[in-house]
C-alpha atoms as a PDB file:
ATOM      1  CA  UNK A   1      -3.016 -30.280-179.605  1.00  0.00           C
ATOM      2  CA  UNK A   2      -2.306 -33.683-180.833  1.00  0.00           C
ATOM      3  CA  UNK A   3      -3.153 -35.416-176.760  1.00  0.00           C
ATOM      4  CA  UNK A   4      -6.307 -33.449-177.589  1.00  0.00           C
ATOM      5  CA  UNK A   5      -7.387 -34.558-180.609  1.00  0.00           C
ATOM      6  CA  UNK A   6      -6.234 -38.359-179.665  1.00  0.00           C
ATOM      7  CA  UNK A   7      -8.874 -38.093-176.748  1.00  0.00           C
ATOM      8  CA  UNK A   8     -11.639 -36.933-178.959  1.00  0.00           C
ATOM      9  CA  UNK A   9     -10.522 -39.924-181.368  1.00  0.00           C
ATOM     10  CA  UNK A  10     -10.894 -42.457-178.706  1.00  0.00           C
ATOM     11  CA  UNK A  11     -14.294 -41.326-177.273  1.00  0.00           C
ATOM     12  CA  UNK A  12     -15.831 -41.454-180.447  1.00  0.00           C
ATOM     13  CA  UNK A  13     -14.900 -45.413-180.220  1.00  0.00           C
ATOM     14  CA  UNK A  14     -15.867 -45.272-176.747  1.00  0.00           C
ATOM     15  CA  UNK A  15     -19.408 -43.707-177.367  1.00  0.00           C
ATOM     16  CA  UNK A  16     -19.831 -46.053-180.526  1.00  0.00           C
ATOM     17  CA  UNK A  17     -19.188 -48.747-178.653  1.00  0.00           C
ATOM     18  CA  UNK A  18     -21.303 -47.647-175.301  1.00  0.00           C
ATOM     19  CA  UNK A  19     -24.516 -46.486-177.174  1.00  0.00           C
ATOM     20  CA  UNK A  20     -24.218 -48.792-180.451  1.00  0.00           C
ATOM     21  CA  UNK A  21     -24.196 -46.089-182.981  1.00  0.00           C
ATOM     22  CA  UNK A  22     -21.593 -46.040-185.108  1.00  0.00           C
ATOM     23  CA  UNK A  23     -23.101 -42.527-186.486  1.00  0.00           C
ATOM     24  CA  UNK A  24     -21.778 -40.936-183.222  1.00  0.00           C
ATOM     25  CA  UNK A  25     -18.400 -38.621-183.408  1.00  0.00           C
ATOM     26  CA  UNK A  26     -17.553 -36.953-180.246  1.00  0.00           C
ATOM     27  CA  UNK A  27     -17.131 -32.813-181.006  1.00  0.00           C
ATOM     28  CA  UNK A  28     -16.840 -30.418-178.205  1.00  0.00           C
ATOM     29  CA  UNK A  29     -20.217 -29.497-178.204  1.00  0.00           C
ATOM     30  CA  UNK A  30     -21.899 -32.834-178.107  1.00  0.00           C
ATOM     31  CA  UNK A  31     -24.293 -33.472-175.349  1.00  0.00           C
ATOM     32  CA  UNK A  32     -26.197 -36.041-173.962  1.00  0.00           C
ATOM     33  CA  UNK A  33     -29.387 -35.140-175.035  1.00  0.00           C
ATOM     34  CA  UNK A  34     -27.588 -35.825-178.498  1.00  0.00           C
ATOM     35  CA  UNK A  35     -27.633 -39.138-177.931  1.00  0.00           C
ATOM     36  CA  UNK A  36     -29.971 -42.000-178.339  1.00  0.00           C
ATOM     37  CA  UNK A  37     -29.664 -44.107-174.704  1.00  0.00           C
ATOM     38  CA  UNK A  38     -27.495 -41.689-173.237  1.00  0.00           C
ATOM     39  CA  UNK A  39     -29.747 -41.425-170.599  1.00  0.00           C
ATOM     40  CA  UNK A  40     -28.414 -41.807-166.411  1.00  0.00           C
ATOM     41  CA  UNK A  41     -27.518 -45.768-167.093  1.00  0.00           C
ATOM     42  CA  UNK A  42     -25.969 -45.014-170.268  1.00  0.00           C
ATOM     43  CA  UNK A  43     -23.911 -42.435-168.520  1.00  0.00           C
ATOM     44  CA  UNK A  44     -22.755 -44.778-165.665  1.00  0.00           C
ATOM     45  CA  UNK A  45     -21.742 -47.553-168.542  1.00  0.00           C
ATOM     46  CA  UNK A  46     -19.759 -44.582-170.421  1.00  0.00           C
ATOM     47  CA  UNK A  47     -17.821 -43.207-167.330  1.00  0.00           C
ATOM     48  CA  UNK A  48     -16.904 -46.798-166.036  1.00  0.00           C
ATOM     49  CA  UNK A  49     -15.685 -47.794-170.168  1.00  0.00           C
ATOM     50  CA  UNK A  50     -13.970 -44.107-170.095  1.00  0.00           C
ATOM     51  CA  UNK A  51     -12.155 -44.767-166.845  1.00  0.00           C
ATOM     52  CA  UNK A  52     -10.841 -48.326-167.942  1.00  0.00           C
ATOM     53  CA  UNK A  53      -9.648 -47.368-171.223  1.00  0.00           C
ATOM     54  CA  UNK A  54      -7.884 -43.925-169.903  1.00  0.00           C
ATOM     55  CA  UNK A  55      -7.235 -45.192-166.504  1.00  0.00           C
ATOM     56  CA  UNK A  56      -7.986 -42.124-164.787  1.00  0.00           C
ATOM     57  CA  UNK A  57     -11.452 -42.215-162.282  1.00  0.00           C
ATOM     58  CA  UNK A  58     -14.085 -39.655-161.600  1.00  0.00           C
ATOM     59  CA  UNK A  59     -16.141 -38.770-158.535  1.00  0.00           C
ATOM     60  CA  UNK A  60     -19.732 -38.711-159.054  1.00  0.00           C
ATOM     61  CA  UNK A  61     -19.512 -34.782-158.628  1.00  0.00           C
ATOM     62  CA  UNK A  62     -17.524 -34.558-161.742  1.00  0.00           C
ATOM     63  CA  UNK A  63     -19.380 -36.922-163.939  1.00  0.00           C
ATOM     64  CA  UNK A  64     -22.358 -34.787-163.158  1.00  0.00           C
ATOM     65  CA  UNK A  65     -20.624 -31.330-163.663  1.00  0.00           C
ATOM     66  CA  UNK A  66     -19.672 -32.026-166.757  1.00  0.00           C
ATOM     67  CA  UNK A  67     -22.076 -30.298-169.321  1.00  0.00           C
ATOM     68  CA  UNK A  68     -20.520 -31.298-172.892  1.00  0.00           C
ATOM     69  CA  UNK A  69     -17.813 -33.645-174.475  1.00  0.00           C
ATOM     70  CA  UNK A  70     -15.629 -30.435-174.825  1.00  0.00           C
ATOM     71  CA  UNK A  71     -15.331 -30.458-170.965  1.00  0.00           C
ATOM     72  CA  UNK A  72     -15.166 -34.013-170.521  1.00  0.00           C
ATOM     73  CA  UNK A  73     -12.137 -34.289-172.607  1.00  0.00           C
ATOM     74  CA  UNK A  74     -10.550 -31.442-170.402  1.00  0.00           C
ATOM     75  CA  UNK A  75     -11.335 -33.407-167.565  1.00  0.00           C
ATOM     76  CA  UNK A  76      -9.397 -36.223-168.942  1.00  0.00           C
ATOM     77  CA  UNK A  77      -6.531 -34.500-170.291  1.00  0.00           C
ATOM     78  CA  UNK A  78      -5.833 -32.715-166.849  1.00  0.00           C
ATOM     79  CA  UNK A  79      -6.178 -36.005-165.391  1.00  0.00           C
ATOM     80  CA  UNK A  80      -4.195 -38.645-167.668  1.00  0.00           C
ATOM     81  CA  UNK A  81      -1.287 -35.522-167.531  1.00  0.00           C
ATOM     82  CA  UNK A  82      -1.742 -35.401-163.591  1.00  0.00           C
ATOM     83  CA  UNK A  83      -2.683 -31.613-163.724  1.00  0.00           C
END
């Protein structure tokens, strides 16, 4: 799906950007623990960059529900679609 694949194109800017690594792609079954400095700040400077650039917000219960980038891009597909 092109909305999809768009997504994962702009997190990988987003997570290059957040966590200065311009090694980092975003793939469905990226984690965290994948990252250098993706540690609990790194997270809250991610979610507020991802919720500025998409313009969608997330609850603290969904930022920490989400296990991979796979699900975080569902997350913001459903919600930049209003599903």
């Amino acid at each position: 799906m092109k909305v999809t694949s768009d997504i994962y194109d702009r997190l990988t800017e987003i997570l290059r950007d957040v966590f200065d690594n311009d090694d980092v792609v975003a793939s469905p079954e990226l984690t965290a623990e994948d990252v250098d400095g993706w540690d609990s700040l790194g997270n809250i400077r991610l979610f507020l960059t991802i919720e500025k650039k998409f313009g969608v917000g997330f609850s603290t219960a969904e930022m920490s529900s989400l296990r991979c980038v796979g699900e975080l891009v569902d997350a913001i597909s459903r919600k930049v679609s209003g599903k």
